[in-house]
C-alpha atoms as a PDB file:
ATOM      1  CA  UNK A   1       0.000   0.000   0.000  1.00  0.00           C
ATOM      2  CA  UNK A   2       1.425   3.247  -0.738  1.00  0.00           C
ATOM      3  CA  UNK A   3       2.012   6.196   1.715  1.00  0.00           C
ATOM      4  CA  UNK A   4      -0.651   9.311   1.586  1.00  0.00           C
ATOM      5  CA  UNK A   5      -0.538  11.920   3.150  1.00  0.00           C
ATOM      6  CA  UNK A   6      -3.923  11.994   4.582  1.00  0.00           C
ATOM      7  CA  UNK A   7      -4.929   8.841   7.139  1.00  0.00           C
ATOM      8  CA  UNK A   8      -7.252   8.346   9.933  1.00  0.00           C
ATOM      9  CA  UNK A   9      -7.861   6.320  12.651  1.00  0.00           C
ATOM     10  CA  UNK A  10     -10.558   3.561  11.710  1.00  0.00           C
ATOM     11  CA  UNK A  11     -14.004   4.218  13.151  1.00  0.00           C
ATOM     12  CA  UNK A  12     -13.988   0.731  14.429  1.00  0.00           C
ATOM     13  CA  UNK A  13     -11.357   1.450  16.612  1.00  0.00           C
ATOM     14  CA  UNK A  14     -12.386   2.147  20.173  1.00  0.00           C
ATOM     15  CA  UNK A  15      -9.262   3.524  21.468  1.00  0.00           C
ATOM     16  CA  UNK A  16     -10.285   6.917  18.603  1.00  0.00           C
ATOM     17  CA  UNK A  17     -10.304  10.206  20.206  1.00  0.00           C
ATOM     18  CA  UNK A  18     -13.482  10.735  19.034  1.00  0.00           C
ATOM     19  CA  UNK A  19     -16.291  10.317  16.149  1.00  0.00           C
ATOM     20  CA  UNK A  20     -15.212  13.390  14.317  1.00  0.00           C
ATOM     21  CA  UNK A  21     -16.578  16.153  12.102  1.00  0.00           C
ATOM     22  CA  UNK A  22     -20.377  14.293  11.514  1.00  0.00           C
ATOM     23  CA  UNK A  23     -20.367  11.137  13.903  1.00  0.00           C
ATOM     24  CA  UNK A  24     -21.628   7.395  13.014  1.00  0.00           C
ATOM     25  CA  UNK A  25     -25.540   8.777  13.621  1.00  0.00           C
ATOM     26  CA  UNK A  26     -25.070  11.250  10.453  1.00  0.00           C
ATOM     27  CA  UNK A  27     -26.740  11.576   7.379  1.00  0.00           C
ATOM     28  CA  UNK A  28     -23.154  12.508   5.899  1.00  0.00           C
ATOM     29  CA  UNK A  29     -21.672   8.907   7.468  1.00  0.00           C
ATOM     30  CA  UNK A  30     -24.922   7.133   5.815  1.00  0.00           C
ATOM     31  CA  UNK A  31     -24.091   9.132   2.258  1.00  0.00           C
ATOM     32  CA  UNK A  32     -20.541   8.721   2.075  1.00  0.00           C
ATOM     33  CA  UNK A  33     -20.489   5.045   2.830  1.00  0.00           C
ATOM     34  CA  UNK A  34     -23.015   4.321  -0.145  1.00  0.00           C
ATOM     35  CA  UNK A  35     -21.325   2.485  -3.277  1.00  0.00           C
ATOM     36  CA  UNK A  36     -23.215   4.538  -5.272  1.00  0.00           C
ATOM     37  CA  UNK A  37     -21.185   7.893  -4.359  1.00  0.00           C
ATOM     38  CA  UNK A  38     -18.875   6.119  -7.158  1.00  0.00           C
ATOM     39  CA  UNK A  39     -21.313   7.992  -9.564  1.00  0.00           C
ATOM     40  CA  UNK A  40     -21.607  11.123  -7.671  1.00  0.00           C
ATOM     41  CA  UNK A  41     -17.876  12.097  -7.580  1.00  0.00           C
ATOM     42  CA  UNK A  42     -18.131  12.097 -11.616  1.00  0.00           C
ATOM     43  CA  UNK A  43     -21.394  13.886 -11.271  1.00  0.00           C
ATOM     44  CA  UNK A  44     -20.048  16.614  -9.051  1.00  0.00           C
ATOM     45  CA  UNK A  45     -17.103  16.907 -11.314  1.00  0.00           C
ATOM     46  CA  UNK A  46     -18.975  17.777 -14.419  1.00  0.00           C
ATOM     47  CA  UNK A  47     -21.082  20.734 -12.257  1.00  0.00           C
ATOM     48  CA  UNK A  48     -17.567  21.780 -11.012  1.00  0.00           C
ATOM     49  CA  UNK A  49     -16.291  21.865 -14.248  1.00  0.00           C
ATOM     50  CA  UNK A  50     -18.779  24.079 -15.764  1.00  0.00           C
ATOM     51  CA  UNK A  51     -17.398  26.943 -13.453  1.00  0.00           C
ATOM     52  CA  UNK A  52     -14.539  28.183 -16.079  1.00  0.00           C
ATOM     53  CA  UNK A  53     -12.018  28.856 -13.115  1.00  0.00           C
ATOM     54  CA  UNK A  54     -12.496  25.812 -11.123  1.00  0.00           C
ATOM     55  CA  UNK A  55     -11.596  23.628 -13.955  1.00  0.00           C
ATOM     56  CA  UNK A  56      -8.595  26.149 -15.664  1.00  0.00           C
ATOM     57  CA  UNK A  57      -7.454  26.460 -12.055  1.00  0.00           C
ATOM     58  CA  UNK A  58      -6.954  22.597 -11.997  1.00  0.00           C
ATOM     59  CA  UNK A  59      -5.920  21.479 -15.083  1.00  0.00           C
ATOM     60  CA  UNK A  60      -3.352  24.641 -15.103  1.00  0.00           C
ATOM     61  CA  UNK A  61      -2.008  23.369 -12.139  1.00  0.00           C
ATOM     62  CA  UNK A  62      -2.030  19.242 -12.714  1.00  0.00           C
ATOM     63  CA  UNK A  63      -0.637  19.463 -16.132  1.00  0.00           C
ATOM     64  CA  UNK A  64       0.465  15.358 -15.849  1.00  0.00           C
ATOM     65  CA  UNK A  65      -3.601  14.858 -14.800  1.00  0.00           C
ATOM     66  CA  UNK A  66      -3.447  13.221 -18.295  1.00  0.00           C
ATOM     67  CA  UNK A  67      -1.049  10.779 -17.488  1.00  0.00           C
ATOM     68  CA  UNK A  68      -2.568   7.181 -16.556  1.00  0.00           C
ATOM     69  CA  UNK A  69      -0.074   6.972 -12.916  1.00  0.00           C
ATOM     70  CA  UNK A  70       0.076  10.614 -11.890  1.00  0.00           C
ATOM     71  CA  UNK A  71      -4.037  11.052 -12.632  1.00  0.00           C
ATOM     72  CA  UNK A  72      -5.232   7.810 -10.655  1.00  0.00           C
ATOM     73  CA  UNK A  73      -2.374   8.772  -7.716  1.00  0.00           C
ATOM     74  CA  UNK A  74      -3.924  11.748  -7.363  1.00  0.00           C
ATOM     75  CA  UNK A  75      -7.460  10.391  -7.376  1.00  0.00           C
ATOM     76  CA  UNK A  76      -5.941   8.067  -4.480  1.00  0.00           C
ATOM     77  CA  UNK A  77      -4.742  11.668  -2.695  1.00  0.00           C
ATOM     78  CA  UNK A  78      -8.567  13.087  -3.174  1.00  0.00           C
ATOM     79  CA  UNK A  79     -10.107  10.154  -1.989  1.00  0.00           C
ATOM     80  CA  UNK A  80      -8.377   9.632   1.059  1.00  0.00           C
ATOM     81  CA  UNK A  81      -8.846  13.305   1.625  1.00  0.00           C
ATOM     82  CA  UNK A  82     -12.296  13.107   1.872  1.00  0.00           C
ATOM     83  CA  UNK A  83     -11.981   9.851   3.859  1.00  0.00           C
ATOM     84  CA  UNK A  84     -10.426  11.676   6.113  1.00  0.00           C
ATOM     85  CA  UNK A  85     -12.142  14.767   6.456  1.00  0.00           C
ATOM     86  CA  UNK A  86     -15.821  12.411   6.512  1.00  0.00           C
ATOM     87  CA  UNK A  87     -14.330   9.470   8.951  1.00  0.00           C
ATOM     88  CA  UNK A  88     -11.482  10.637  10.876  1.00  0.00           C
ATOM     89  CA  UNK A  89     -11.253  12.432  14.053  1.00  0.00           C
ATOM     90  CA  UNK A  90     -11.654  15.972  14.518  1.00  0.00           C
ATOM     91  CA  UNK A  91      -7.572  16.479  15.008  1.00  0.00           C
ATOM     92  CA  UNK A  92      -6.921  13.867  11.727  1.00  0.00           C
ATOM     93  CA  UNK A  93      -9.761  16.162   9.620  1.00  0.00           C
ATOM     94  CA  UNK A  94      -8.323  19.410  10.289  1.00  0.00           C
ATOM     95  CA  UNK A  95      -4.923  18.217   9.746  1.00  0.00           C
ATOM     96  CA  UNK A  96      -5.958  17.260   6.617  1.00  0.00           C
ATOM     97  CA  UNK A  97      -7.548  20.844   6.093  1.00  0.00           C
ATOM     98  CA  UNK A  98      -4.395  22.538   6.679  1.00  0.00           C
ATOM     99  CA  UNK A  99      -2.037  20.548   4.819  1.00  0.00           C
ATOM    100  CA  UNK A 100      -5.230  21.236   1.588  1.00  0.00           C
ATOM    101  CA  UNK A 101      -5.309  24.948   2.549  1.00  0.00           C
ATOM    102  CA  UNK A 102      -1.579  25.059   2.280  1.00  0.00           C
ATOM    103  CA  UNK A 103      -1.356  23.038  -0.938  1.00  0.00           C
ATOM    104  CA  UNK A 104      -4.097  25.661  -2.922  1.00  0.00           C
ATOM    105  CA  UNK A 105      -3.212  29.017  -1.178  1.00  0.00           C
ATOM    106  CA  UNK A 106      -0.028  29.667  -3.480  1.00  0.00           C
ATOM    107  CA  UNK A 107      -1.765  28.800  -6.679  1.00  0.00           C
ATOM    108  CA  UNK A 108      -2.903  30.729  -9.521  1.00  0.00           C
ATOM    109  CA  UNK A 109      -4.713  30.206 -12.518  1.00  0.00           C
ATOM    110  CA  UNK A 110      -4.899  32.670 -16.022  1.00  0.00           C
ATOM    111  CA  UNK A 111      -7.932  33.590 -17.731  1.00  0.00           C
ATOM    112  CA  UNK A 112      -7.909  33.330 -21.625  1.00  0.00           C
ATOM    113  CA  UNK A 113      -7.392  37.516 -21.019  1.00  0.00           C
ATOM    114  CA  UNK A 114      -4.925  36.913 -19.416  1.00  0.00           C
ATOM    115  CA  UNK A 115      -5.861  37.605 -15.697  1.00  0.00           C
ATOM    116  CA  UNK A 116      -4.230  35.511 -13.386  1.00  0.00           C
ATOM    117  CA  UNK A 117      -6.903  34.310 -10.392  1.00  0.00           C
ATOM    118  CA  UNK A 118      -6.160  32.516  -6.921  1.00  0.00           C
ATOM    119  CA  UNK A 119      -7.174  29.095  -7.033  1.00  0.00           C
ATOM    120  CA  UNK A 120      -8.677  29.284  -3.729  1.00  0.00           C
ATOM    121  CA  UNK A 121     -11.164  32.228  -4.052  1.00  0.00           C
ATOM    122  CA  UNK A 122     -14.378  31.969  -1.995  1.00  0.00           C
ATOM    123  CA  UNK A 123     -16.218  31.799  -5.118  1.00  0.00           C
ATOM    124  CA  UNK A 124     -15.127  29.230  -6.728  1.00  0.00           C
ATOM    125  CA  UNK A 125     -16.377  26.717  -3.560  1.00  0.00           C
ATOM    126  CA  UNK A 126     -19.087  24.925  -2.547  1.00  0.00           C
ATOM    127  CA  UNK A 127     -20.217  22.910   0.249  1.00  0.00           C
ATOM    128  CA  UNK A 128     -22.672  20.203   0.585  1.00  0.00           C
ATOM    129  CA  UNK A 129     -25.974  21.237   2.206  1.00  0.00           C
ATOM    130  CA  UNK A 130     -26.242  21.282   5.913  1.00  0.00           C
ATOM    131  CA  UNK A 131     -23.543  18.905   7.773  1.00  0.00           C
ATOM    132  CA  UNK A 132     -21.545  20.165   4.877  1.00  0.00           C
ATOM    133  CA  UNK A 133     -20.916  23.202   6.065  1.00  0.00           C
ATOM    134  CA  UNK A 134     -18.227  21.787   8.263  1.00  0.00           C
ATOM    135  CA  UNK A 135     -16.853  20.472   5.382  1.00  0.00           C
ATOM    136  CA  UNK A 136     -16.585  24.132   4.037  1.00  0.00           C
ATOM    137  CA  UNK A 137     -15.289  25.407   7.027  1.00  0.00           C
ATOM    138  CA  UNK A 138     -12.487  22.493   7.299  1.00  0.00           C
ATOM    139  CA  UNK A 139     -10.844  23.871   4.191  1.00  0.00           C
ATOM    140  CA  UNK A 140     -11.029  27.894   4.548  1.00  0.00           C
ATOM    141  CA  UNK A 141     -14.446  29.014   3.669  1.00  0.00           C
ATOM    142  CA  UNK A 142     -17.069  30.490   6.409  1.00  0.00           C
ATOM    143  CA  UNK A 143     -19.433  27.855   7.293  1.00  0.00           C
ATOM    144  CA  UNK A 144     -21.950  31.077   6.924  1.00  0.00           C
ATOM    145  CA  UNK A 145     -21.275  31.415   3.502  1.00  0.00           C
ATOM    146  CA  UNK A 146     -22.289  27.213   2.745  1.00  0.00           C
ATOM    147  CA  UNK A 147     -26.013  26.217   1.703  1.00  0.00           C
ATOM    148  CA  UNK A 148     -27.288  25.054   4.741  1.00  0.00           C
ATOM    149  CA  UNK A 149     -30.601  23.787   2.859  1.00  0.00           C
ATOM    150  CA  UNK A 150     -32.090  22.598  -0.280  1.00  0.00           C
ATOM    151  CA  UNK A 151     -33.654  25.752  -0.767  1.00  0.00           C
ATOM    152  CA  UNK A 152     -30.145  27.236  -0.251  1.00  0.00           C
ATOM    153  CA  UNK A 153     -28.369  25.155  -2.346  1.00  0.00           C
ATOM    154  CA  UNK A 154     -30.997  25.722  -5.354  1.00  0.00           C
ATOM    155  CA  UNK A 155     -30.342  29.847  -4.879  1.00  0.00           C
ATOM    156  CA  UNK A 156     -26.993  29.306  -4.981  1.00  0.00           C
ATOM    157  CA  UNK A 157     -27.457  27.405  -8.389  1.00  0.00           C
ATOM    158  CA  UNK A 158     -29.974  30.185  -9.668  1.00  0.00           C
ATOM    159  CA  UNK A 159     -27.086  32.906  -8.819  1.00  0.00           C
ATOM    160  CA  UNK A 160     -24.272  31.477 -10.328  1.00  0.00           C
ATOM    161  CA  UNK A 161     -25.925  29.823 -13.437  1.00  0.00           C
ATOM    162  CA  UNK A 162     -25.415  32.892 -15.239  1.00  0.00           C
ATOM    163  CA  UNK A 163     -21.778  32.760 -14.808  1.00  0.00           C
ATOM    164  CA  UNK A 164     -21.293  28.713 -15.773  1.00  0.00           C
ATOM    165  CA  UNK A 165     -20.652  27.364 -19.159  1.00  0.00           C
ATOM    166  CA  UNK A 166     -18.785  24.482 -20.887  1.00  0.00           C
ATOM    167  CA  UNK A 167     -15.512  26.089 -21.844  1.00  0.00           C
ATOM    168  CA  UNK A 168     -13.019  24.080 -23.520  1.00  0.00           C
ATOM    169  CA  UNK A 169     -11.150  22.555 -20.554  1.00  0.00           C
ATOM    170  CA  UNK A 170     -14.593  21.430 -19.174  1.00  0.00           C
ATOM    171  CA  UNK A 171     -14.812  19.728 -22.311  1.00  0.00           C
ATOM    172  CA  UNK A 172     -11.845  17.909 -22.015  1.00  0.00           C
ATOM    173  CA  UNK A 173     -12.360  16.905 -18.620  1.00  0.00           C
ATOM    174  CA  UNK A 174     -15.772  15.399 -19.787  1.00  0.00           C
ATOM    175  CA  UNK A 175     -13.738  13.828 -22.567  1.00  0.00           C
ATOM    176  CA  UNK A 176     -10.547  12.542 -19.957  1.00  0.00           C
ATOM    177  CA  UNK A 177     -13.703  10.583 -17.915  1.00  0.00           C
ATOM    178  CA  UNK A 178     -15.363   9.023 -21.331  1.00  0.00           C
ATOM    179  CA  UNK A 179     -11.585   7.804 -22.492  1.00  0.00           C
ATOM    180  CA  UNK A 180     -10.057   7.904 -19.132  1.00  0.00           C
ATOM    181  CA  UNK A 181      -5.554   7.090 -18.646  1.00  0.00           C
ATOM    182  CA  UNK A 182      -5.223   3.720 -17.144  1.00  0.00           C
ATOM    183  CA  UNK A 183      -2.235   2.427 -16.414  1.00  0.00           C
ATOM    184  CA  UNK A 184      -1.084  -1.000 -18.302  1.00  0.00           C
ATOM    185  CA  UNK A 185      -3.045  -3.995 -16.940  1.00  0.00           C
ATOM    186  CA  UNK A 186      -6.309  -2.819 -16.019  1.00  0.00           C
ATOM    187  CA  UNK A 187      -8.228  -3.068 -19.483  1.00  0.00           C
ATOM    188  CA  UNK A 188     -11.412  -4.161 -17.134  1.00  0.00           C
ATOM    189  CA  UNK A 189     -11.465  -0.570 -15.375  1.00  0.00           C
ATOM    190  CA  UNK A 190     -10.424   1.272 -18.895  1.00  0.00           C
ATOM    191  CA  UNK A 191     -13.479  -0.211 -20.466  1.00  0.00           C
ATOM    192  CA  UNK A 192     -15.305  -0.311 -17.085  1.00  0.00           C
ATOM    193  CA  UNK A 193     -15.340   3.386 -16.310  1.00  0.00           C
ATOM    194  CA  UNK A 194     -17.131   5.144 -19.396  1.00  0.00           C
ATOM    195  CA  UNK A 195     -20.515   3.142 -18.714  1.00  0.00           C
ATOM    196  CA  UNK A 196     -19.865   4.883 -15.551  1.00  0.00           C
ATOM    197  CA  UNK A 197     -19.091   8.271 -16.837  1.00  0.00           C
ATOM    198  CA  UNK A 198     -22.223   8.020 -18.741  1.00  0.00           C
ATOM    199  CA  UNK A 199     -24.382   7.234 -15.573  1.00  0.00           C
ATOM    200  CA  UNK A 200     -22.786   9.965 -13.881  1.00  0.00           C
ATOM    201  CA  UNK A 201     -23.354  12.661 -16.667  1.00  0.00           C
ATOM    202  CA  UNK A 202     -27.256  11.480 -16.778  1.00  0.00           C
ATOM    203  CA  UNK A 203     -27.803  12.158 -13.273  1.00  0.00           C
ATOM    204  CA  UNK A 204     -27.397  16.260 -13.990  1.00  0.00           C
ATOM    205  CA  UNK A 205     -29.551  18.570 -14.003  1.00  0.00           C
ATOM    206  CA  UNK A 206     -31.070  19.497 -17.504  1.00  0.00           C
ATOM    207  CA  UNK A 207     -29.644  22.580 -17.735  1.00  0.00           C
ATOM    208  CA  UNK A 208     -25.723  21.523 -17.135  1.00  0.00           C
ATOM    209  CA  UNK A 209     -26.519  18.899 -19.943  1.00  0.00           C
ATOM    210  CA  UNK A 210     -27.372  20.821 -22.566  1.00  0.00           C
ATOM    211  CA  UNK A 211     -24.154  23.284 -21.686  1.00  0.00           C
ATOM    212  CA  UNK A 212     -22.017  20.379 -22.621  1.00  0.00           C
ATOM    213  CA  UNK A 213     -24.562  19.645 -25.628  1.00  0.00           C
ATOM    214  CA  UNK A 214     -26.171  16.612 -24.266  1.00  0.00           C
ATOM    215  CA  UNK A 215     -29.949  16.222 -24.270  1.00  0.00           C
ATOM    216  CA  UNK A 216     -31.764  17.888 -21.360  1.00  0.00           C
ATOM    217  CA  UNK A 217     -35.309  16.138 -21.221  1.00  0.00           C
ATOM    218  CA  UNK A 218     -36.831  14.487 -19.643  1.00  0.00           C
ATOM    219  CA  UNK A 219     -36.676  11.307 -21.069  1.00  0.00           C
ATOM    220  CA  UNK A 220     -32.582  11.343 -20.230  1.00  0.00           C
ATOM    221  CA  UNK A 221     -33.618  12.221 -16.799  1.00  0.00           C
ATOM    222  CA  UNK A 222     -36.013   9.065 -17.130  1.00  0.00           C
ATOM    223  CA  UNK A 223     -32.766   6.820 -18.009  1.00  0.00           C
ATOM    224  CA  UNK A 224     -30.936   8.034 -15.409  1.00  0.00           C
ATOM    225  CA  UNK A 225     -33.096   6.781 -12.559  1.00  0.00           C
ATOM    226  CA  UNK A 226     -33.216   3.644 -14.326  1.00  0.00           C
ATOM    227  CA  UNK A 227     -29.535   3.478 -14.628  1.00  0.00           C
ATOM    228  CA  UNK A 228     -28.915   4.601 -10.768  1.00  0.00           C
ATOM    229  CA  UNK A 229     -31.589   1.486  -9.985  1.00  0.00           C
ATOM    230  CA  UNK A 230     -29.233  -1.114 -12.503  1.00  0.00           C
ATOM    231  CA  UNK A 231     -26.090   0.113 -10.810  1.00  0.00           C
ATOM    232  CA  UNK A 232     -26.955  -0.156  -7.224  1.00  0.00           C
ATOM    233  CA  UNK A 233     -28.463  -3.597  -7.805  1.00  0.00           C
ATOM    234  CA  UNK A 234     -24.934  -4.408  -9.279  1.00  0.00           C
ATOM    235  CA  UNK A 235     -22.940  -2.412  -6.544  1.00  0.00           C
ATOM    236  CA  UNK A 236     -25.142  -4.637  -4.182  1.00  0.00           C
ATOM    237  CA  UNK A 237     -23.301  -8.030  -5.525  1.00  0.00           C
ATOM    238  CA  UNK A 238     -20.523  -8.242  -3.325  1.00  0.00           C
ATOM    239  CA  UNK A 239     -18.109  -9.928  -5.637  1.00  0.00           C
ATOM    240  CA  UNK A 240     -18.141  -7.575  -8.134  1.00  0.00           C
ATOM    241  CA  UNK A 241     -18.156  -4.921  -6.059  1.00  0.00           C
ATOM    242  CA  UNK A 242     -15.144  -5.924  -4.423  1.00  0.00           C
ATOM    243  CA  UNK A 243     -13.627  -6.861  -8.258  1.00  0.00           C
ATOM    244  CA  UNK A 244     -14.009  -3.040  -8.750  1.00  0.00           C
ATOM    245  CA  UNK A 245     -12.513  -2.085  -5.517  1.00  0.00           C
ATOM    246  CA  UNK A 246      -9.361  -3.945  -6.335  1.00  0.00           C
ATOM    247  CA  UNK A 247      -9.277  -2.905 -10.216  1.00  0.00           C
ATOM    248  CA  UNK A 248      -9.594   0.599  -8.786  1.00  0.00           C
ATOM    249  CA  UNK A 249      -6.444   0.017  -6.260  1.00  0.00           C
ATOM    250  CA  UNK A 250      -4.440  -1.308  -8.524  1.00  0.00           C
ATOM    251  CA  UNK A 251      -4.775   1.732 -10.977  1.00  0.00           C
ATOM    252  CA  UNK A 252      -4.090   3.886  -8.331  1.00  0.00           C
ATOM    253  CA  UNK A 253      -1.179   2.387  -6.852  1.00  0.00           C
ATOM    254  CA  UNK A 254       0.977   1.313 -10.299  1.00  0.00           C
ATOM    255  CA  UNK A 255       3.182   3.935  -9.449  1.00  0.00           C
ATOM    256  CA  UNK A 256       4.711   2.584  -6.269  1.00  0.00           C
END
């Protein structure tokens, strides 16, 4: 298993400090630990994406993203971030704050115009609704400033719509996930993952399809709950579940 620099003490453990940001009774816990988040991380990638900024600022500054070992070890860094931040104790998730806050305050990105932008601007972040807001707080941003509802989270969406659009880097992010770098020996993921991709890319909202030119109706939105239905029935098969786990691992540690 290869280092990272985020870890946290397992929740099974009793000797843990204590239950963390959210605790074993929250909705976040319940959320996180479903197999179908698998879908959701793509999904909240493409929404991210469509802010031009957020995805400039990253591809800017993870110019190897492209490469099949440096893309799926940083996947392995982001994931175990948000293990962290969800699971660990309170001391393991704000360590793991500081050492992100640290990593994105130096940062920059450049507009086609040529202005140069902080990566970290309050702007460009968003929190999930309610328990979330820790979350937001964890990493620099005043829990104040997070959705703390639906009806929040849908204002915020109404506000910034204006300013969201599929610029060419979002475009080849959505292309990167559709024809994503694997390293040798893991043809099953390679092939695996753009069924996956799809699923994920269904499950937006009408509106964020049709900025990256897919259909917005709602016969797609149809599909997708039939999709989400087929791939939690075949999450729920522990074997193959666990076959994904392991093609996953391997991808992401072929550079150790």
């Amino acid at each position: 298993m290869p280092s990272t620099p985020y870890r946290y003490t397992s929740p099974y453990d009793p000797a843990r400090e204590d239950d963390g940001l959210f605790g074993p009774e929250s909705v976040t816990w319940r959320v996180m630990s479903s197999r179908i988040m698998w879908v959701a991380v793509l999904r909240a990638l493409y929404l991210q994406a469509l802010h031009p900024r957020v995805i400039r600022g990253t591809l800017q500054n993870a110019t190897t993203i492209t490469e099949p070992v440096d893309a799926w070890a940083r996947l392995r860094r982001t994931r175990t971030f948000i293990e962290t931040r969800t699971f660990g104790t309170t001391a393991e998730a704000e360590r793991a704050g500081r050492r992100v806050r640290k990593i994105h305050e130096p940062l920059t990105g450049i507009d086609p115009d040529g202005t140069r932008f902080r990566v970290d601007e309050p702007d460009l972040l968003d929190a999930f609704v309610a328990e979330q807001r820790a979350s937001a707080e964890l990493i620099g941003i005043d829990r104040n400033a997070a959705p703390a509802s639906l009806a929040e989270l849908d204002t915020y969406y109404e506000r910034i719509r204006p300013r969201l659009y599929a610029c060419d880097e979002a475009k080849q992010a959505l292309r990167l996930t559709f024809h994503p770098p694997v390293p040798d020996g893991n043809r099953g993921l390679k092939l695996g993952l753009p069924p996956v991709a799809a699923l994920a890319f269904s499950t937006l909202p009408g509106w964020a399809r049709r900025m990256y030119g897919g259909p917005g109706g709602p016969l797609s939105d149809m599909a997708a709950t039939a999709g989400l239905r087929a791939t939690r029935l075949a999450f729920s098969r522990q074997r193959l579940f666990r076959g994904v786990l392991r093609a996953i691992d391997r991808a992401e540690t072929a550079g150790s």
